[in-house]
Protein backbone atom coordinates (compact mmCIF):
# COMPACT_ATOMS: atom_id res chain seq x y z
CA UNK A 1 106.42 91.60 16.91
CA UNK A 2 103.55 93.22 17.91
CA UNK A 3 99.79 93.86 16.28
CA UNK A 4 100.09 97.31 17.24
CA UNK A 5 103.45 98.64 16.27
CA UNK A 6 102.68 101.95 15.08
CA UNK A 7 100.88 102.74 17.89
CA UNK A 8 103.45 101.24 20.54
CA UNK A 9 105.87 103.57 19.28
CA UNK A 10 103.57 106.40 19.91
CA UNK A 11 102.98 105.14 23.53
CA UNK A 12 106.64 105.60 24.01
CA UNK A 13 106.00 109.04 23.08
CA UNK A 14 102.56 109.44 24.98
CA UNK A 15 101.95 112.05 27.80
CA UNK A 16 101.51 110.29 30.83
CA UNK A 17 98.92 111.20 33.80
CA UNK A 18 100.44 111.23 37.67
CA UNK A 19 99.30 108.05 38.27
CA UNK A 20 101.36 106.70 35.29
CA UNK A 21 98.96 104.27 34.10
CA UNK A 22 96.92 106.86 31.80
CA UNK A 23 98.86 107.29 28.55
CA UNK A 24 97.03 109.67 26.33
CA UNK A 25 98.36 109.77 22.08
CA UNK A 26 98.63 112.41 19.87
CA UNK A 27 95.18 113.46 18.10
CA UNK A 28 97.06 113.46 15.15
CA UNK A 29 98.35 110.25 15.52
CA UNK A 30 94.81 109.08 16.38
CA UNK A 31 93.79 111.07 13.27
CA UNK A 32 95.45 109.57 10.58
CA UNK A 33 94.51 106.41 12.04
CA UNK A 34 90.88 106.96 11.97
CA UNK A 35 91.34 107.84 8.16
CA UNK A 36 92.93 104.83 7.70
CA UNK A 37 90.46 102.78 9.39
CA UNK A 38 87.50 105.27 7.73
CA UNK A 39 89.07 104.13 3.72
CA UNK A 40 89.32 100.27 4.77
CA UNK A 41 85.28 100.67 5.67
CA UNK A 42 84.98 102.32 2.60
CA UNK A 43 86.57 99.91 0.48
CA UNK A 44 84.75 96.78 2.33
CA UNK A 45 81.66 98.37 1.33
CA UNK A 46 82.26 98.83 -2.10
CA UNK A 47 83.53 95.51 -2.22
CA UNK A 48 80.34 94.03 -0.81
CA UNK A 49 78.57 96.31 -3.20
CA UNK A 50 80.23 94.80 -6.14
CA UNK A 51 79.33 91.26 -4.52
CA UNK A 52 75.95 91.85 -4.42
CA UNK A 53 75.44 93.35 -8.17
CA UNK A 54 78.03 90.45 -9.43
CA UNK A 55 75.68 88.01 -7.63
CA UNK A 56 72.63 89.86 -9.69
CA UNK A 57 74.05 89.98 -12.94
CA UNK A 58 74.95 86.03 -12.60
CA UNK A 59 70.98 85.06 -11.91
CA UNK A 60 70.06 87.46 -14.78
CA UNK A 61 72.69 85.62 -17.07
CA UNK A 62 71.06 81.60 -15.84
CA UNK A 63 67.46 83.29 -16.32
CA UNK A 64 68.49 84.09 -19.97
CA UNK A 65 70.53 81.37 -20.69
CA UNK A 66 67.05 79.04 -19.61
CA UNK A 67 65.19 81.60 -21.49
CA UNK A 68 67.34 81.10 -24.96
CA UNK A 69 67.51 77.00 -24.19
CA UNK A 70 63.48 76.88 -24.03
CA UNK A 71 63.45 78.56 -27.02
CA UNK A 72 66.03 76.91 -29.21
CA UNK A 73 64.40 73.57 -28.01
CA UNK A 74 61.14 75.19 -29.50
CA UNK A 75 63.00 76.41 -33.16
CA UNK A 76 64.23 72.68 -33.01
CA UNK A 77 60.73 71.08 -32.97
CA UNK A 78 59.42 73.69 -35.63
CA UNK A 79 62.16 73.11 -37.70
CA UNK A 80 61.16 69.29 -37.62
CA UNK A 81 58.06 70.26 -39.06
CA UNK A 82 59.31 71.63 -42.40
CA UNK A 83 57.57 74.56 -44.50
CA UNK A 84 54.37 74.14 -42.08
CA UNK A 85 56.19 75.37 -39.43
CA UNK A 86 56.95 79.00 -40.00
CA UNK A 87 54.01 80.21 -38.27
CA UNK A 88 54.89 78.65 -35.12
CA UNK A 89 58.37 79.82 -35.21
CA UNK A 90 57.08 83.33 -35.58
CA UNK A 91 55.07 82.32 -32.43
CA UNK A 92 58.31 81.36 -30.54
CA UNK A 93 59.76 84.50 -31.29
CA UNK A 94 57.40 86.55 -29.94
CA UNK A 95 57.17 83.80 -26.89
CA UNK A 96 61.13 83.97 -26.44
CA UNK A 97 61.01 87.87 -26.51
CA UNK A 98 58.77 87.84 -23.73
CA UNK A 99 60.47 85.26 -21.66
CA UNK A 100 63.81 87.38 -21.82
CA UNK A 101 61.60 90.25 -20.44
CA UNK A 102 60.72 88.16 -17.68
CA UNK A 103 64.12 87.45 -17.44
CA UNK A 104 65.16 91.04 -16.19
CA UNK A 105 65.74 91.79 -12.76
């Protein structure tokens, strides 16, 4: 079978030249298959889009996740230190809040 079998079957109905080695299609024919080839380009490029902004989002998601592990390694050592260690905690909040900021694309 061939590649092309849509447009052998137009051949067969092509218009031929005198010398008979020029076939020339149907515009419409060549038409619809420029549409065709027009939504496959689209679709590839959304595709590649989505790729790209998937790709994105997953850095965003390992920056955070390193983000939330620094600071849960941080609560842990504060909480080690009892009553005393409030203040630092607060610290670490404001310390974690500004690492997720830095975390943003």
């Amino acid at each position: 079978m061939s590649e092309t079998p849509r447009t052998d079957q137009m051949e067969k109905l092509a218009y031929w030249f005198n010398d008979d080695m020029t076939p020339v299609c149907e515009s419409r024919f060549v038409r619809s298959l420029e549409r065709e080839l027009n939504a496959a380009n689209a679709i590839i490029r959304q595709q590649q889009l989505l790729n790209e902004e998937n790709l994105r989002l997953q850095d965003r998601i390992k920056r955070l996740d390193e983000a939330l592990a620094w600071y849960e390694t941080k609560v842990s050592d504060c909480n080690r230190q009892g009553p005393e260690g409030d203040a630092a905690r607060d610290a670490l909040a404001k310390d974690y809040g500004r690492k997720a900021k830095e975390a943003k694309p």
